[in-house]
C-alpha atoms as a PDB file:
ATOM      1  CA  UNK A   1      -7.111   4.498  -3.601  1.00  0.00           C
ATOM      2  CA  UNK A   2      -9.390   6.104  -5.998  1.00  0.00           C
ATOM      3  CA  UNK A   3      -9.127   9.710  -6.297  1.00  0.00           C
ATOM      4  CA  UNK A   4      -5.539  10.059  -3.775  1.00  0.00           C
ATOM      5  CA  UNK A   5      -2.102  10.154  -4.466  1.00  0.00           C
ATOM      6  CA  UNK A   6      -0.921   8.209  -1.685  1.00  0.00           C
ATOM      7  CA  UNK A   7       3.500   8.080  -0.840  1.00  0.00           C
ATOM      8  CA  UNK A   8       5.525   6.485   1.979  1.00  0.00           C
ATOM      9  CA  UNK A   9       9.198   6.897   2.383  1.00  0.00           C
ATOM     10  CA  UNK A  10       8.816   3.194   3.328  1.00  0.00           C
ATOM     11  CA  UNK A  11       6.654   0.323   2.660  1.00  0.00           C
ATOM     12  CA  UNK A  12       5.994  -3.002   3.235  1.00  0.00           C
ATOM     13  CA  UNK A  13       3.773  -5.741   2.105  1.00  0.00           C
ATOM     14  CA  UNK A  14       3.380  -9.152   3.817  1.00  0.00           C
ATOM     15  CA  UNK A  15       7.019  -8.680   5.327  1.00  0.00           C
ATOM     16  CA  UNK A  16       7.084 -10.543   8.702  1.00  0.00           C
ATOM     17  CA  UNK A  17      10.065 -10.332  11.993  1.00  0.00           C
ATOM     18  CA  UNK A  18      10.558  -6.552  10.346  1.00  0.00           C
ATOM     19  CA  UNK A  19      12.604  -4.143  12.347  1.00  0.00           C
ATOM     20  CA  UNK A  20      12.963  -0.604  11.558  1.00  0.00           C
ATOM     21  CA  UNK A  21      15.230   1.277  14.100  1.00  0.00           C
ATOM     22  CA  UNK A  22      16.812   4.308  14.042  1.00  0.00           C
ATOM     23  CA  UNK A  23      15.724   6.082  11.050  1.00  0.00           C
ATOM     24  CA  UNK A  24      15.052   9.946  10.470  1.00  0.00           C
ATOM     25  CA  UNK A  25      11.991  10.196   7.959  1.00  0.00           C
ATOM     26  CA  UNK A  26      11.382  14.490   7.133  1.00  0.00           C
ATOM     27  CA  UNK A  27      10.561  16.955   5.180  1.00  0.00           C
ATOM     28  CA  UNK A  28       7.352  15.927   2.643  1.00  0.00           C
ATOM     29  CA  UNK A  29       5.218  18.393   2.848  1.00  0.00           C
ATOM     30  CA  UNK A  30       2.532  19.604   0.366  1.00  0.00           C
ATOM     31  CA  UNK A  31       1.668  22.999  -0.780  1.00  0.00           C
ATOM     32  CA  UNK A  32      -0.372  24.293   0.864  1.00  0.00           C
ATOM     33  CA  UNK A  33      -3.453  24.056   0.843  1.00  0.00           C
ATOM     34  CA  UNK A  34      -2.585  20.211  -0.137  1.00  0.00           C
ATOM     35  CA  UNK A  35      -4.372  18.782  -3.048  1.00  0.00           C
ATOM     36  CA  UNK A  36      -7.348  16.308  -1.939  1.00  0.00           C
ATOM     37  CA  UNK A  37      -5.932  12.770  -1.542  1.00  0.00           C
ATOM     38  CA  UNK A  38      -2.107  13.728  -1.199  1.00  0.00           C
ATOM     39  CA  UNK A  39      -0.522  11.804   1.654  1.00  0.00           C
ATOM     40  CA  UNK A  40       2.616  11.112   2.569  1.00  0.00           C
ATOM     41  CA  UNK A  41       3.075   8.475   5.396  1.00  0.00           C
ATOM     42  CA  UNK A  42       6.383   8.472   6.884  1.00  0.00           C
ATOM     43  CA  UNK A  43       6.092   4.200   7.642  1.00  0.00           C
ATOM     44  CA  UNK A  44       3.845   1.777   6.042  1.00  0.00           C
ATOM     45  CA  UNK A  45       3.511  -1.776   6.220  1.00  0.00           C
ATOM     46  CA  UNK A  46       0.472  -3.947   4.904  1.00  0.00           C
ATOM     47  CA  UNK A  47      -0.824  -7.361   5.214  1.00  0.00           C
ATOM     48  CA  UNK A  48      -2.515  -8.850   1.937  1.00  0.00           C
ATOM     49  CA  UNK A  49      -3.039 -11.844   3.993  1.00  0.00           C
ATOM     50  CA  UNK A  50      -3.801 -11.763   8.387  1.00  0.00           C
ATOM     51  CA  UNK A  51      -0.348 -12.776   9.318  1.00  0.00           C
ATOM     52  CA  UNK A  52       1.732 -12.444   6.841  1.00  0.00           C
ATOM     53  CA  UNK A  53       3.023  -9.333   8.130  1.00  0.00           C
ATOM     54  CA  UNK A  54       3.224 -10.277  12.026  1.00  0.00           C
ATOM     55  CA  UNK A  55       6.198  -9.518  13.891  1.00  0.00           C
ATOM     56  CA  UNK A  56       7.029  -5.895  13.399  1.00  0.00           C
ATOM     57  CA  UNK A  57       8.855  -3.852  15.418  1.00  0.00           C
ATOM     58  CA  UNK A  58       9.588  -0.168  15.371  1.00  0.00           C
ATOM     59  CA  UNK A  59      12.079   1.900  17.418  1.00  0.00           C
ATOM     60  CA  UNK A  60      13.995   4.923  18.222  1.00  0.00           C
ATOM     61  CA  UNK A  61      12.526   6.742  14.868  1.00  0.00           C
ATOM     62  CA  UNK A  62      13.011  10.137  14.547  1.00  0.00           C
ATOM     63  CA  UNK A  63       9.247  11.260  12.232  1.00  0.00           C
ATOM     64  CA  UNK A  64       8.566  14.832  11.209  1.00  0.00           C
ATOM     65  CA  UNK A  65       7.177  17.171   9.072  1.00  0.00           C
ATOM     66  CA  UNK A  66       5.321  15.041   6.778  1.00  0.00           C
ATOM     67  CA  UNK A  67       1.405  15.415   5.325  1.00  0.00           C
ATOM     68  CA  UNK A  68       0.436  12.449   6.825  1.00  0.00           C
ATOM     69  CA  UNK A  69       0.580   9.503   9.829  1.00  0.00           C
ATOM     70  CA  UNK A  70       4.248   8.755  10.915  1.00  0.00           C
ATOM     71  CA  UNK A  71       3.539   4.849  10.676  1.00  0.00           C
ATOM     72  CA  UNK A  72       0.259   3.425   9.253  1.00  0.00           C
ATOM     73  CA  UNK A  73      -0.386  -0.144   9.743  1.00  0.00           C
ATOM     74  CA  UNK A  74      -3.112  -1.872   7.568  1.00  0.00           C
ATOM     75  CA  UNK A  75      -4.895  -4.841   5.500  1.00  0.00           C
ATOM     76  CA  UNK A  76      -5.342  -7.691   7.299  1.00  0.00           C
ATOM     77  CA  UNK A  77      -4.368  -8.535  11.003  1.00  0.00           C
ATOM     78  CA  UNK A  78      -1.143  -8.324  12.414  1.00  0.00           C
ATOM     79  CA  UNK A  79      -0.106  -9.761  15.158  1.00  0.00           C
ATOM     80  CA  UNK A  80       3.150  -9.135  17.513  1.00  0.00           C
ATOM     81  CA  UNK A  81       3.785  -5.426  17.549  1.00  0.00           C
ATOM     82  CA  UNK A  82       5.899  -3.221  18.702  1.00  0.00           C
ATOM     83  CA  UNK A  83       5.928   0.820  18.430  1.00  0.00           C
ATOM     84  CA  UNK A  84       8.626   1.960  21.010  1.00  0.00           C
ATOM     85  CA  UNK A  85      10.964   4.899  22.122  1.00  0.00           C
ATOM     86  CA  UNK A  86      10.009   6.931  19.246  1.00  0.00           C
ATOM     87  CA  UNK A  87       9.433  10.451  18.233  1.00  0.00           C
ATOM     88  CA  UNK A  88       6.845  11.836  15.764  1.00  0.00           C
ATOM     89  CA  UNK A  89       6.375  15.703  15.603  1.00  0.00           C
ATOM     90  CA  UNK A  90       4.536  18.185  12.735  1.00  0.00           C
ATOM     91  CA  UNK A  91       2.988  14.943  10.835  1.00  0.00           C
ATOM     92  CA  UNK A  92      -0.249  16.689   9.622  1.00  0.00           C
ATOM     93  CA  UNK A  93      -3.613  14.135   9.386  1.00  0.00           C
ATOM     94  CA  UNK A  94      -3.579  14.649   5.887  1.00  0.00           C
ATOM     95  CA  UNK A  95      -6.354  13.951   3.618  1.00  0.00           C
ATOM     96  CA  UNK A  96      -7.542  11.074   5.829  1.00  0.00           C
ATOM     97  CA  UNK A  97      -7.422  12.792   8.775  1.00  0.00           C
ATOM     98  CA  UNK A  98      -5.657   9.833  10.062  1.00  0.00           C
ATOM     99  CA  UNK A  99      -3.729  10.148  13.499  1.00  0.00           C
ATOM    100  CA  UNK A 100      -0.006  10.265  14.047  1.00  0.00           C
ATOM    101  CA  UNK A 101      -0.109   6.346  14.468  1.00  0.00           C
ATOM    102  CA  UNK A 102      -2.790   4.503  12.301  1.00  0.00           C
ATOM    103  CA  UNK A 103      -4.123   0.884  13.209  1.00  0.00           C
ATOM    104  CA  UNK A 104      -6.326   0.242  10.674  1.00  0.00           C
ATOM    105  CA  UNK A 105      -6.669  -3.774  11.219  1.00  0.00           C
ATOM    106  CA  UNK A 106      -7.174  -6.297  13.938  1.00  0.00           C
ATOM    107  CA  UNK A 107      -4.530  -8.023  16.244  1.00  0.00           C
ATOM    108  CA  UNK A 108      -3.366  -9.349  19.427  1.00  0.00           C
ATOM    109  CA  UNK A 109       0.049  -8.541  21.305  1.00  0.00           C
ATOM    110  CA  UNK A 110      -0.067  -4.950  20.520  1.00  0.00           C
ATOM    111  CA  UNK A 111       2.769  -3.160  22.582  1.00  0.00           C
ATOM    112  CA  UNK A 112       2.840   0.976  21.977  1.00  0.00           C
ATOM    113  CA  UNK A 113       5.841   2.467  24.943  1.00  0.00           C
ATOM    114  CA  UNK A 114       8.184   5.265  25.250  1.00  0.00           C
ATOM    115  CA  UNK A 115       6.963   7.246  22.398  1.00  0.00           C
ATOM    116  CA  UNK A 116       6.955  11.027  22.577  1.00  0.00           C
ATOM    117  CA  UNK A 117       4.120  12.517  20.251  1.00  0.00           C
ATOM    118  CA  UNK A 118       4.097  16.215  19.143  1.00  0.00           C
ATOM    119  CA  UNK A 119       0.668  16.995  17.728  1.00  0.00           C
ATOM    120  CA  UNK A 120      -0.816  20.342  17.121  1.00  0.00           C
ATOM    121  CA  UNK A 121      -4.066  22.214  15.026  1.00  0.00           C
ATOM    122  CA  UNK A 122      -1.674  23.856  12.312  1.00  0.00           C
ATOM    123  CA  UNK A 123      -0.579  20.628  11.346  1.00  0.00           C
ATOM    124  CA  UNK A 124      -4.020  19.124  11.533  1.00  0.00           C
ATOM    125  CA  UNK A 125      -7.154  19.006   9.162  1.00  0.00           C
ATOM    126  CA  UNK A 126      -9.737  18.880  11.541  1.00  0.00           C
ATOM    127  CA  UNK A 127      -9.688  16.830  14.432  1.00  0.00           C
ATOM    128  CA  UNK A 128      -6.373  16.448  16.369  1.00  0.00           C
ATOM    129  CA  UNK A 129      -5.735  12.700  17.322  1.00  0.00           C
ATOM    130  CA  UNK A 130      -2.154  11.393  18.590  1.00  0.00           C
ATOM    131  CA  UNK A 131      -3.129   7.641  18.142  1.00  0.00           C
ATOM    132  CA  UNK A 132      -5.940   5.682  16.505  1.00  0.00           C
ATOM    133  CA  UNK A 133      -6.732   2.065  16.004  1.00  0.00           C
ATOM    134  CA  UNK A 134      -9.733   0.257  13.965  1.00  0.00           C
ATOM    135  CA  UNK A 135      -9.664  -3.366  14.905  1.00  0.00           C
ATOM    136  CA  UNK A 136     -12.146  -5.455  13.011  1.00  0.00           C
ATOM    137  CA  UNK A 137     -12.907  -6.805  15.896  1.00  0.00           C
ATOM    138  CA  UNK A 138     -13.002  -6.149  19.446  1.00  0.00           C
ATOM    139  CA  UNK A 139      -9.221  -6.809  20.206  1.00  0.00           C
ATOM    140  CA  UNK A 140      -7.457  -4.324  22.161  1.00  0.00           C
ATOM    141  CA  UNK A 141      -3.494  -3.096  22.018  1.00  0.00           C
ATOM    142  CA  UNK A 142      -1.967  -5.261  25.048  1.00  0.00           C
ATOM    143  CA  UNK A 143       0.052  -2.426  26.122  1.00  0.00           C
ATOM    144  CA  UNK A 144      -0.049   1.216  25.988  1.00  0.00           C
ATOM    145  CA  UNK A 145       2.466   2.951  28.845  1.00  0.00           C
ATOM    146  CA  UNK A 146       4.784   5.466  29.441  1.00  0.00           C
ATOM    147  CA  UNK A 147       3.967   7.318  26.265  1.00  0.00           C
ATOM    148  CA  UNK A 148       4.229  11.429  26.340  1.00  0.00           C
ATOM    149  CA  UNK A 149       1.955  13.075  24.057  1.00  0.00           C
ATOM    150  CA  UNK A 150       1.528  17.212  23.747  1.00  0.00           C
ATOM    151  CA  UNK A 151      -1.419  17.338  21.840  1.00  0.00           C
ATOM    152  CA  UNK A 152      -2.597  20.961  21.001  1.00  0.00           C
ATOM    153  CA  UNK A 153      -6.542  21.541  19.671  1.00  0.00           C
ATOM    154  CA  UNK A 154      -7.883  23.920  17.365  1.00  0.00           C
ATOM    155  CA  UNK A 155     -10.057  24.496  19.703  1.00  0.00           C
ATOM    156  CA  UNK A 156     -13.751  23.823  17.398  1.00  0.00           C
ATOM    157  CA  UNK A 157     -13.109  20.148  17.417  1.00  0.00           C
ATOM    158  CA  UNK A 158     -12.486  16.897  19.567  1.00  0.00           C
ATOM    159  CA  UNK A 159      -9.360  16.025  19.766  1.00  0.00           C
ATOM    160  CA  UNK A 160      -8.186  12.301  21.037  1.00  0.00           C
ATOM    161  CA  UNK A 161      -4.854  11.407  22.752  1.00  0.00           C
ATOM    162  CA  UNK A 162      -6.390   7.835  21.404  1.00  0.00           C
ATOM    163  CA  UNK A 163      -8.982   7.202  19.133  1.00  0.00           C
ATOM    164  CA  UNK A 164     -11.033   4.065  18.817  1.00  0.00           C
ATOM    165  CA  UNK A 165     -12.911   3.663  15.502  1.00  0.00           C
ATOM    166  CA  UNK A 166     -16.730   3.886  16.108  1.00  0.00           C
ATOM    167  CA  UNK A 167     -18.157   0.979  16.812  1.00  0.00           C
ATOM    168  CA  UNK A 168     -15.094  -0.743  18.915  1.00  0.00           C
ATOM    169  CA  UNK A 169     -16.059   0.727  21.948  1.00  0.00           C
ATOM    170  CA  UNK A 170     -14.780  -2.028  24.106  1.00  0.00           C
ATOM    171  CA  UNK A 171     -11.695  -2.119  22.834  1.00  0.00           C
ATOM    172  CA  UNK A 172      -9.347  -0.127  25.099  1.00  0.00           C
ATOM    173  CA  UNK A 173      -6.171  -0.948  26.203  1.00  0.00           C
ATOM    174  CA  UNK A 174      -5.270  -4.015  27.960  1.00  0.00           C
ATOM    175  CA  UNK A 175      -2.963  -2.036  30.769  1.00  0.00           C
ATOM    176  CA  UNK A 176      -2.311   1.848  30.233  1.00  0.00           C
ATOM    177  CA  UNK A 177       0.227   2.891  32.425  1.00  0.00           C
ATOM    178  CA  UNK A 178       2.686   5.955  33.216  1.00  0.00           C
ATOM    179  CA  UNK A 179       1.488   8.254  29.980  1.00  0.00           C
ATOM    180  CA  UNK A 180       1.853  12.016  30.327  1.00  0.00           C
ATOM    181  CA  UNK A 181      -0.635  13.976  28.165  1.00  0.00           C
ATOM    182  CA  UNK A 182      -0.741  17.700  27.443  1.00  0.00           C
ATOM    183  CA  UNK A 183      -3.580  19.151  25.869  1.00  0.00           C
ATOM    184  CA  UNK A 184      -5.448  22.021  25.242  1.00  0.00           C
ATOM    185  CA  UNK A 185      -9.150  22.967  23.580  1.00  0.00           C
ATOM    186  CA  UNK A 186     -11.516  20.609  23.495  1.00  0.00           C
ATOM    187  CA  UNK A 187      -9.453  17.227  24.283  1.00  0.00           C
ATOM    188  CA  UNK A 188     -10.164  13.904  25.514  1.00  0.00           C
ATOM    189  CA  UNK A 189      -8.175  11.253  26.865  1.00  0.00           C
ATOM    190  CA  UNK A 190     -10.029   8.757  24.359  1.00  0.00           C
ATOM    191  CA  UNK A 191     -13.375   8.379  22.922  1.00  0.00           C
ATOM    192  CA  UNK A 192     -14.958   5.982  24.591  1.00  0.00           C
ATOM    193  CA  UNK A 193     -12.910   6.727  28.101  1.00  0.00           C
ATOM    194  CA  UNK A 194     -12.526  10.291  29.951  1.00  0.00           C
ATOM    195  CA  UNK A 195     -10.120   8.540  32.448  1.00  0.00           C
ATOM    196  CA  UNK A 196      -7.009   6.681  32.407  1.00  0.00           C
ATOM    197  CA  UNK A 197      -8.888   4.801  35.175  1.00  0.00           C
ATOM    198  CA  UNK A 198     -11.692   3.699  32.596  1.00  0.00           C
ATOM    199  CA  UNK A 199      -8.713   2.037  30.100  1.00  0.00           C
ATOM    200  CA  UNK A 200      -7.475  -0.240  32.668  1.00  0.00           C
END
């Protein structure tokens, strides 16, 4: 993008029935304070064309210590996903202030399970969100459940355990079950829901 340096330790473009399992991505952080634009995402996959990339499945990571979201998905939709029985600690928002796990397209048969989330302020730029998604339209994840996140605020902003982009304020989860948040300062659930009884 114009005026950012922007890095992955993986990426993908228009790759469909990807798996990515087991991997250990560290250790790229910036000086500090980090240059305007740097980011490093830890995963990122991209579809030039909606479903070109569908199909994509991502487990039993190991995510840390990077200036940036462990796994960014973007372009165009993509469908059939699967973010499971991972673990993402110390991945600052970056320049973006983008969350640990970035939707930033539309889809159907979303599944995000089983992942354990470590966010806190000092690896933050502002707000403190664990997971965010921007569908272009109103399509939710399918499935969001048993996901543990310890989500620490600075305190002077609103943090998100999930954040909806504005304007998608119908799209919550299709079922939300058996998550275990932690979170201090000024924290909510989600956005556009205070309850986990609202998301269902």
């Amino acid at each position: 993008a114009s005026g950012s340096s922007e890095f992955a330790a993986l990426s993908f473009e228009d790759i469909p029935y990807l798996t990515l399992e087991g991997l250990t991505l560290r250790d790229a952080i910036a000086p500090t304070p980090s240059p305007a634009g740097l980011v490093y995402y830890g995963i990122f996959t991209y579809a030039l064309t909606a479903g070109k990339a569908d199909h994509l499945r991502i487990a039993r990571c190991k995510i840390h210590d990077r200036d940036g979201p462990a796994v960014l998905v973007g372009g165009n939709a993509t469908n059939n996903v699967t973010i499971e029985n991972n673990m993402f600690w110390r991945c600052r928002n970056g320049w973006k202030l983008e969350a640990t796990v970035t939707a930033r397209m539309s889809g159907i048969e979303w599944v995000v399970r089983n992942n354990t989330v470590v966010k806190q302020a000092e690896y933050a730029n502002g707000s403190v969100t664990a997971f965010f998604y921007q569908p272009n339209q109103d399509i939710p994840w399918t499935v969001f459940d048993g996901n543990v996140v310890y989500l620490v605020g600075d305190g002077g902003n609103t943090n998100y355990v999930l954040k909806v982009h504005t304007g998608q304020s119908s799209a919550a989860p299709v079922n939300c079950n058996g998550n275990v948040c932690y979170f201090t300062g000024n924290a909510k659930l989600c956005n556009h829901y205070n309850t986990w009884a609202q998301w269902q």
